[in-house]
PDB file of N, CA and C in Angstrom:
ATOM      1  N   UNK A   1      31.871 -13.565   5.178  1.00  0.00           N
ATOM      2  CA  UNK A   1      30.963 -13.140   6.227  1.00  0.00           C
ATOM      3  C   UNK A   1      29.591 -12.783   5.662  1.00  0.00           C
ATOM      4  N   UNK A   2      29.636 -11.747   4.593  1.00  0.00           N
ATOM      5  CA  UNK A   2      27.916 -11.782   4.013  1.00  0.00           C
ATOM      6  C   UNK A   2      27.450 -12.669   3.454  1.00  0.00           C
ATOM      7  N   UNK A   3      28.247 -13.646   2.974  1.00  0.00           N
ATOM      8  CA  UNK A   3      27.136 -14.467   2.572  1.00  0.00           C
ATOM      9  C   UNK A   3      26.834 -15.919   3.421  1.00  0.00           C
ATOM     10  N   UNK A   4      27.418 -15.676   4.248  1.00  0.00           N
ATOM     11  CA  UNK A   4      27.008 -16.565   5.178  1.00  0.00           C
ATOM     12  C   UNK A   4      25.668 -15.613   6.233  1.00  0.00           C
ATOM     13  N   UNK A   5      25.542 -14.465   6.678  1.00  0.00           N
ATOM     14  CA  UNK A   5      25.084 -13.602   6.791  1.00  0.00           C
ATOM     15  C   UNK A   5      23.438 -13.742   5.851  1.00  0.00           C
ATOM     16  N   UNK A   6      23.520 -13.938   4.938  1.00  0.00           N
ATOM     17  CA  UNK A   6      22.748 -13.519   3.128  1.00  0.00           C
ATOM     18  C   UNK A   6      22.299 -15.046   3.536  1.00  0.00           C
ATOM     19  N   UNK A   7      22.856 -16.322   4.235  1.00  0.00           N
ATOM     20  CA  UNK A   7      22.430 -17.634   4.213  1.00  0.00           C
ATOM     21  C   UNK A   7      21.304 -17.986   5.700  1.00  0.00           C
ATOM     22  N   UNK A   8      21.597 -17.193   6.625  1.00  0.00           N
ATOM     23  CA  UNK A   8      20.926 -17.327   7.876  1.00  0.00           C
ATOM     24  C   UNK A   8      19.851 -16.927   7.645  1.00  0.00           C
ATOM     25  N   UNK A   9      18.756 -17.714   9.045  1.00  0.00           N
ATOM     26  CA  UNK A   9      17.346 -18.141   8.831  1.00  0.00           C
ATOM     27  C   UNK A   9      17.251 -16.360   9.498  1.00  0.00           C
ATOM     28  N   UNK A  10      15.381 -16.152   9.046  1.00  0.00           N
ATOM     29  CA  UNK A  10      15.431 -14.566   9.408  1.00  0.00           C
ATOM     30  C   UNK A  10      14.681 -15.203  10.987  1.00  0.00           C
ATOM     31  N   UNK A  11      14.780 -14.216  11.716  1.00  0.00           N
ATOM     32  CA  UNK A  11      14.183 -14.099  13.097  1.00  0.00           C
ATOM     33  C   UNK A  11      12.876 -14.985  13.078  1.00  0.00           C
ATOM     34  N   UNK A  12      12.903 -15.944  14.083  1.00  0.00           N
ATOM     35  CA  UNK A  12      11.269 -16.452  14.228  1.00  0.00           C
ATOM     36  C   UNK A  12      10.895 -15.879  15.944  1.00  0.00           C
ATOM     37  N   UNK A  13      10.728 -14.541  15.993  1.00  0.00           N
ATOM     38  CA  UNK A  13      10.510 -14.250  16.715  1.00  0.00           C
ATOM     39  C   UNK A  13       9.097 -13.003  16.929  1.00  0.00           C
ATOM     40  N   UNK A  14       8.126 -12.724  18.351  1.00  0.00           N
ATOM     41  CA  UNK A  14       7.056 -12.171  18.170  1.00  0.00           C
ATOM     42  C   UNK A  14       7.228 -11.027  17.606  1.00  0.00           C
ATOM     43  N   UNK A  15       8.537 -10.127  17.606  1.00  0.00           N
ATOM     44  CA  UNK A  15       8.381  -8.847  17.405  1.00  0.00           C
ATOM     45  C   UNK A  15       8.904  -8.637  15.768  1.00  0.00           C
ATOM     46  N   UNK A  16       9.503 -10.363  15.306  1.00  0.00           N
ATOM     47  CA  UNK A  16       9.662 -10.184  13.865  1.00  0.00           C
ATOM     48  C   UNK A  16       8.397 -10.338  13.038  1.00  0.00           C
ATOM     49  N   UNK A  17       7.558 -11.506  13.453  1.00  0.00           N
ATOM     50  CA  UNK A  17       6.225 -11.721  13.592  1.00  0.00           C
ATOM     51  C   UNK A  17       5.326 -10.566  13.158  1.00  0.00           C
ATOM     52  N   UNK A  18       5.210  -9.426  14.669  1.00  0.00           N
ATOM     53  CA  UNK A  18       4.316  -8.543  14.373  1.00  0.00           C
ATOM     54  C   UNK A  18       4.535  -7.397  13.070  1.00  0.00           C
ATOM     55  N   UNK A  19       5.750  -7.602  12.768  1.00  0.00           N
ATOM     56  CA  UNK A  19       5.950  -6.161  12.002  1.00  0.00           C
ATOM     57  C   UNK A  19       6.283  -7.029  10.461  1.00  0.00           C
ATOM     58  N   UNK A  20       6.467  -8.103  10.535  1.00  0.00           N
ATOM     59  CA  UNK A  20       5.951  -8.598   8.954  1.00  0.00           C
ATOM     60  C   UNK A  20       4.905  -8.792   8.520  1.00  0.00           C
ATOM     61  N   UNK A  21       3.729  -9.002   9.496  1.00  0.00           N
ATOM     62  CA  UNK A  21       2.168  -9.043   9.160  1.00  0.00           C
ATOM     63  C   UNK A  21       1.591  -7.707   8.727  1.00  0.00           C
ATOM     64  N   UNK A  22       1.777  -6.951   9.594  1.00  0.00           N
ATOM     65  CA  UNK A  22       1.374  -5.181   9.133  1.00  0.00           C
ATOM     66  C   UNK A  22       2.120  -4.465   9.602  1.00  0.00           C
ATOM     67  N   UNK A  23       2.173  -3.344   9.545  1.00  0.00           N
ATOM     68  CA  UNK A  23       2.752  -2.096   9.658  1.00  0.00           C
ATOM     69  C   UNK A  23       1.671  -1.260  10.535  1.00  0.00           C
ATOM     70  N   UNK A  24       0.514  -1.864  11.053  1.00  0.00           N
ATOM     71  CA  UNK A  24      -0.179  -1.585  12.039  1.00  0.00           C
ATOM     72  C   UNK A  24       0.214  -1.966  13.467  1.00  0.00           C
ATOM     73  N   UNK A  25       0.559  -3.171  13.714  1.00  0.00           N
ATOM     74  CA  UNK A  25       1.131  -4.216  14.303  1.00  0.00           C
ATOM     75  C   UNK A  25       2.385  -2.864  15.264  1.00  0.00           C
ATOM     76  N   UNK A  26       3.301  -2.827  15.128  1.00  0.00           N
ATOM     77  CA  UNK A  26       3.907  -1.995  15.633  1.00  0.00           C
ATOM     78  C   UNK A  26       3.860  -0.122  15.244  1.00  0.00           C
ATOM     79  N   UNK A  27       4.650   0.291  16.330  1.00  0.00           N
ATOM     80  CA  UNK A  27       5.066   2.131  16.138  1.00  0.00           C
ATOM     81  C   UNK A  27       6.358   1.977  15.348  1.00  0.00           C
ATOM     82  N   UNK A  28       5.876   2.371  13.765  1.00  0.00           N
ATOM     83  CA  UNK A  28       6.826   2.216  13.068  1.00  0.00           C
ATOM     84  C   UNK A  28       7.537   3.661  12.731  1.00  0.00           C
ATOM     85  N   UNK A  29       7.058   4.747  13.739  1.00  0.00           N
ATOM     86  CA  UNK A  29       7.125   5.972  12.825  1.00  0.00           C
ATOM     87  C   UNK A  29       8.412   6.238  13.229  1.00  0.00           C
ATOM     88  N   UNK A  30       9.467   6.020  13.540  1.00  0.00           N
ATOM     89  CA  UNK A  30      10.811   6.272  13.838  1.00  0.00           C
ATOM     90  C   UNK A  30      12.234   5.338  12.996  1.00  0.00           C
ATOM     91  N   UNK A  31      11.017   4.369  12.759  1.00  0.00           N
ATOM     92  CA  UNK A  31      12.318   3.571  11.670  1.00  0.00           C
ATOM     93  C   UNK A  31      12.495   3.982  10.342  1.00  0.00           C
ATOM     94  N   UNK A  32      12.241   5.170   9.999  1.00  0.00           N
ATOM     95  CA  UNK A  32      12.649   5.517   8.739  1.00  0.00           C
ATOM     96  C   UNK A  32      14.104   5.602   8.502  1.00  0.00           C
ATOM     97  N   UNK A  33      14.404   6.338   9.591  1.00  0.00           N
ATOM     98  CA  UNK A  33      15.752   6.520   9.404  1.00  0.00           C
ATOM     99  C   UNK A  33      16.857   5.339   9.257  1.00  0.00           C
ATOM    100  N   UNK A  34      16.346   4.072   9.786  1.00  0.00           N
ATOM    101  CA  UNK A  34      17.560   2.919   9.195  1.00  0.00           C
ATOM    102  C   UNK A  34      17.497   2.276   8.440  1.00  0.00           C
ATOM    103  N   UNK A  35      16.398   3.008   7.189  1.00  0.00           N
ATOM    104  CA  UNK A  35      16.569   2.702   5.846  1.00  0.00           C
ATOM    105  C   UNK A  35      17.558   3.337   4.766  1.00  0.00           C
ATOM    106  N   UNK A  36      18.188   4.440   5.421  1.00  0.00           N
ATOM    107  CA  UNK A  36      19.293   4.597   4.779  1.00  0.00           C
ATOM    108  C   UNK A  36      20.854   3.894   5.035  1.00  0.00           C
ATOM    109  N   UNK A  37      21.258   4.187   3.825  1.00  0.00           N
ATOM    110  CA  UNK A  37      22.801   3.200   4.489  1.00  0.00           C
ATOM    111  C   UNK A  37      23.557   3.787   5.454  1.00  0.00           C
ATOM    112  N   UNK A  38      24.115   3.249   6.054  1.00  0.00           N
ATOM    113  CA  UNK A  38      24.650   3.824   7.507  1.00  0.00           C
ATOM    114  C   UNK A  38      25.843   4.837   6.991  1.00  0.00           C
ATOM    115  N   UNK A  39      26.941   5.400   7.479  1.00  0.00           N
ATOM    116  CA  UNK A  39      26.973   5.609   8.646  1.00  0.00           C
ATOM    117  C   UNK A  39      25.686   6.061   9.299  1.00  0.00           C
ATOM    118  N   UNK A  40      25.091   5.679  10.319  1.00  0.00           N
ATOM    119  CA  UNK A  40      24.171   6.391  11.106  1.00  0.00           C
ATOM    120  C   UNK A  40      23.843   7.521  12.399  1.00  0.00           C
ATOM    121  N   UNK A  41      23.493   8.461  12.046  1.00  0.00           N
ATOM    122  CA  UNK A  41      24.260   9.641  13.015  1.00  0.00           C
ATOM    123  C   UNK A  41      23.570   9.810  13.875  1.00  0.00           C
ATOM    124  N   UNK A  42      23.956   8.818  15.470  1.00  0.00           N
ATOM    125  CA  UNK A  42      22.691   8.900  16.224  1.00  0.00           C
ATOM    126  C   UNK A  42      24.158   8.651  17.141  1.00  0.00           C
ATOM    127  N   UNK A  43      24.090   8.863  18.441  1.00  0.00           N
ATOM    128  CA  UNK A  43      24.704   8.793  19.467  1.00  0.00           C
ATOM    129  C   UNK A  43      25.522   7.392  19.902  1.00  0.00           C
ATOM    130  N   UNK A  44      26.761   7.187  19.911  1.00  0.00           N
ATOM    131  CA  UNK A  44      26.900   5.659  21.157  1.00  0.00           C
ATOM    132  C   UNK A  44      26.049   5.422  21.820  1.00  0.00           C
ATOM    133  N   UNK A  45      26.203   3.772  21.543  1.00  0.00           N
ATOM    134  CA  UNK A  45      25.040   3.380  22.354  1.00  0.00           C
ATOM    135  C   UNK A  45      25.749   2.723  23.751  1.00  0.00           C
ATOM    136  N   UNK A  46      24.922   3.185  24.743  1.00  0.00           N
ATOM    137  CA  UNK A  46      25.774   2.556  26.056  1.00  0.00           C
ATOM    138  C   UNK A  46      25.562   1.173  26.241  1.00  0.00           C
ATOM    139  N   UNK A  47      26.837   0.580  26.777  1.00  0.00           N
ATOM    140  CA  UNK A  47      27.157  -0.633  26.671  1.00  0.00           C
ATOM    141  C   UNK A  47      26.920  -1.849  27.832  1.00  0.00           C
ATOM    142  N   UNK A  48      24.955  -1.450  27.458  1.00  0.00           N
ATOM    143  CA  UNK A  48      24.665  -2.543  28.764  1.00  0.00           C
ATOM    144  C   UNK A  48      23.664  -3.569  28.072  1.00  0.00           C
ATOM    145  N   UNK A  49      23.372  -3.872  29.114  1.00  0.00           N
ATOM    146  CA  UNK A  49      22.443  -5.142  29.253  1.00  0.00           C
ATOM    147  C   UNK A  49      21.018  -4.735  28.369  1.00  0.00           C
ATOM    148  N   UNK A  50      20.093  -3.905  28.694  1.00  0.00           N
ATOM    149  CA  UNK A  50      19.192  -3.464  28.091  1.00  0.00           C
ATOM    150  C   UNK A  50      19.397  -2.767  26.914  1.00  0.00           C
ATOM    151  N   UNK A  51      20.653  -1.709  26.388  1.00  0.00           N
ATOM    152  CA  UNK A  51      20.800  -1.030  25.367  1.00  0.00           C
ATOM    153  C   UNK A  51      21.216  -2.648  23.986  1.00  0.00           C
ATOM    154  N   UNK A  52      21.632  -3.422  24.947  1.00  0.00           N
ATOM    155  CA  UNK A  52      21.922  -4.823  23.910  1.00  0.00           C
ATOM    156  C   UNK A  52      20.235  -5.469  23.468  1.00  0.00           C
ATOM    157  N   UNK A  53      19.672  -5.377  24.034  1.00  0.00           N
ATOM    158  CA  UNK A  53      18.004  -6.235  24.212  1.00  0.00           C
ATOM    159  C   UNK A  53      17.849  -4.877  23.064  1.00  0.00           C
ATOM    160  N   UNK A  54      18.116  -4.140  23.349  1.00  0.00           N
ATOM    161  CA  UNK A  54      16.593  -2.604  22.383  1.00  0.00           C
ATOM    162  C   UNK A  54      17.727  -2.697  21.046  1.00  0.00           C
ATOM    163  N   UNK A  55      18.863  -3.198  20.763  1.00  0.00           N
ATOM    164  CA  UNK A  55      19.217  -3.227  19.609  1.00  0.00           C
ATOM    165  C   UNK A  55      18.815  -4.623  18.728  1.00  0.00           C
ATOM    166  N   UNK A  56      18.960  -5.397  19.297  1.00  0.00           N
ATOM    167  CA  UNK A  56      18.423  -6.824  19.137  1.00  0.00           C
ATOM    168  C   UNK A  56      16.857  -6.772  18.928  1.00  0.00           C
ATOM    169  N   UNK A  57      15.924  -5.839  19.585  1.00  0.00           N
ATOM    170  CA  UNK A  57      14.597  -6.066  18.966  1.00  0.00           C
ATOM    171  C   UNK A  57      14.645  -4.953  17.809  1.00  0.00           C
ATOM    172  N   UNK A  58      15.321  -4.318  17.836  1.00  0.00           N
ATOM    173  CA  UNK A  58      15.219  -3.304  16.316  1.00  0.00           C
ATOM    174  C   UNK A  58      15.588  -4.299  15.791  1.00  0.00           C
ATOM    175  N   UNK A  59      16.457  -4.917  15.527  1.00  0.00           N
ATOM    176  CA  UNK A  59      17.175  -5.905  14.328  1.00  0.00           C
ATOM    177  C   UNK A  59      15.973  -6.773  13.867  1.00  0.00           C
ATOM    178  N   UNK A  60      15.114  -6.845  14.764  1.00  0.00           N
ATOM    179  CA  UNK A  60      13.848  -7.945  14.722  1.00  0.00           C
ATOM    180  C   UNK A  60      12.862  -7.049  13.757  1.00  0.00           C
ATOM    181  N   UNK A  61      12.605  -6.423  14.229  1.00  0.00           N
ATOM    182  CA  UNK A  61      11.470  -5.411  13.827  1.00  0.00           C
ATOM    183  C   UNK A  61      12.235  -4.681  12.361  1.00  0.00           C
ATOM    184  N   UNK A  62      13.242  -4.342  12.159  1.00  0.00           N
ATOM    185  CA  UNK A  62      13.654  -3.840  10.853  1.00  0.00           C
ATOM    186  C   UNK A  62      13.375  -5.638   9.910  1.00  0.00           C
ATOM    187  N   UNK A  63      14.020  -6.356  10.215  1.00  0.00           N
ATOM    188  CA  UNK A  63      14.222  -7.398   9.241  1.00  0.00           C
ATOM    189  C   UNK A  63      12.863  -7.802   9.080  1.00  0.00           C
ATOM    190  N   UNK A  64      11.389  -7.797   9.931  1.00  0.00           N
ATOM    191  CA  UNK A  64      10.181  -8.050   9.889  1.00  0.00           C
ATOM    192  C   UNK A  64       9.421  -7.034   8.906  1.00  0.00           C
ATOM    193  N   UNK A  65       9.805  -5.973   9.074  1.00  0.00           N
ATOM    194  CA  UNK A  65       9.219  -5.037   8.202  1.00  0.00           C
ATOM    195  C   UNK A  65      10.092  -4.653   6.755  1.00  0.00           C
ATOM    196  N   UNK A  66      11.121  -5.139   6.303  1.00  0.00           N
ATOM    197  CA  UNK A  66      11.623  -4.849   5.241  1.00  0.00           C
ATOM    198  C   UNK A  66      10.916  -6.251   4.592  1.00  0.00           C
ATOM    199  N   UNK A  67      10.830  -7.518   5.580  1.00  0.00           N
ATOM    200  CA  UNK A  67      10.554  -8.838   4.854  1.00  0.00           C
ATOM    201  C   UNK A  67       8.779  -8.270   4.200  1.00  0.00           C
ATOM    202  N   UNK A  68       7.923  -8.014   4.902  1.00  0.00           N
ATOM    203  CA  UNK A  68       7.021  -7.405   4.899  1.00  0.00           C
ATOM    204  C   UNK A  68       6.764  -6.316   3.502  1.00  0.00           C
ATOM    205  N   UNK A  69       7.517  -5.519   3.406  1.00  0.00           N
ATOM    206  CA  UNK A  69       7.835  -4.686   2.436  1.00  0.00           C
ATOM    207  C   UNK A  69       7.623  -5.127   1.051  1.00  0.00           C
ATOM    208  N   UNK A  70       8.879  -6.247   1.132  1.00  0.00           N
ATOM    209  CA  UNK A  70       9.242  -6.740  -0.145  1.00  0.00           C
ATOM    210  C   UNK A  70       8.581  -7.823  -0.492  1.00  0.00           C
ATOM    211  N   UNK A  71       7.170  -8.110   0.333  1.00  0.00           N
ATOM    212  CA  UNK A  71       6.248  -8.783  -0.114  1.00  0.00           C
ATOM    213  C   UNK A  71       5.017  -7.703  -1.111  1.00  0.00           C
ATOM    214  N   UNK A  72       4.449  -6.859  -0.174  1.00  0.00           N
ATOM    215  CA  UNK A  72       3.770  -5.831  -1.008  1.00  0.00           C
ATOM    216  C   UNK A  72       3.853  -5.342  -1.925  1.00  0.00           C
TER     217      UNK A  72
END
């Protein structure tokens, strides 16, 4: 599973976009915290339609800004 995972293309998407160009680009001041390794101690997330979309653009926006990162 990870390395098939470790083999997939990263997001070509606007909100991966904005947050690999700068760190201006988006409100980054809350993603500190899922730079540590998980467990992550934040609440269940409820199991809808929109709580699926706002995890899916974090996934965008973390993988844009770590790609970002590890360019600098």
């Amino acid at each position: 599973y990870l390395i098939n995972l470790a083999r997939a293309d990263l997001p070509d998407t606007y909100l991966f976009q904005q947050a690999s160009q700068s760190a201006d680009n988006l409100d980054e001041s809350d993603l500190a915290q899922w730079d540590i390794d998980p467990p992550y101690h934040t609440p269940r997330p409820l199991d809808t339609p929109a709580e699926a979309r706002w995890t899916e653009n974090l996934v965008q926006v973390i993988h844009g800004r770590r790609f970002r990162m590890e360019k600098e």
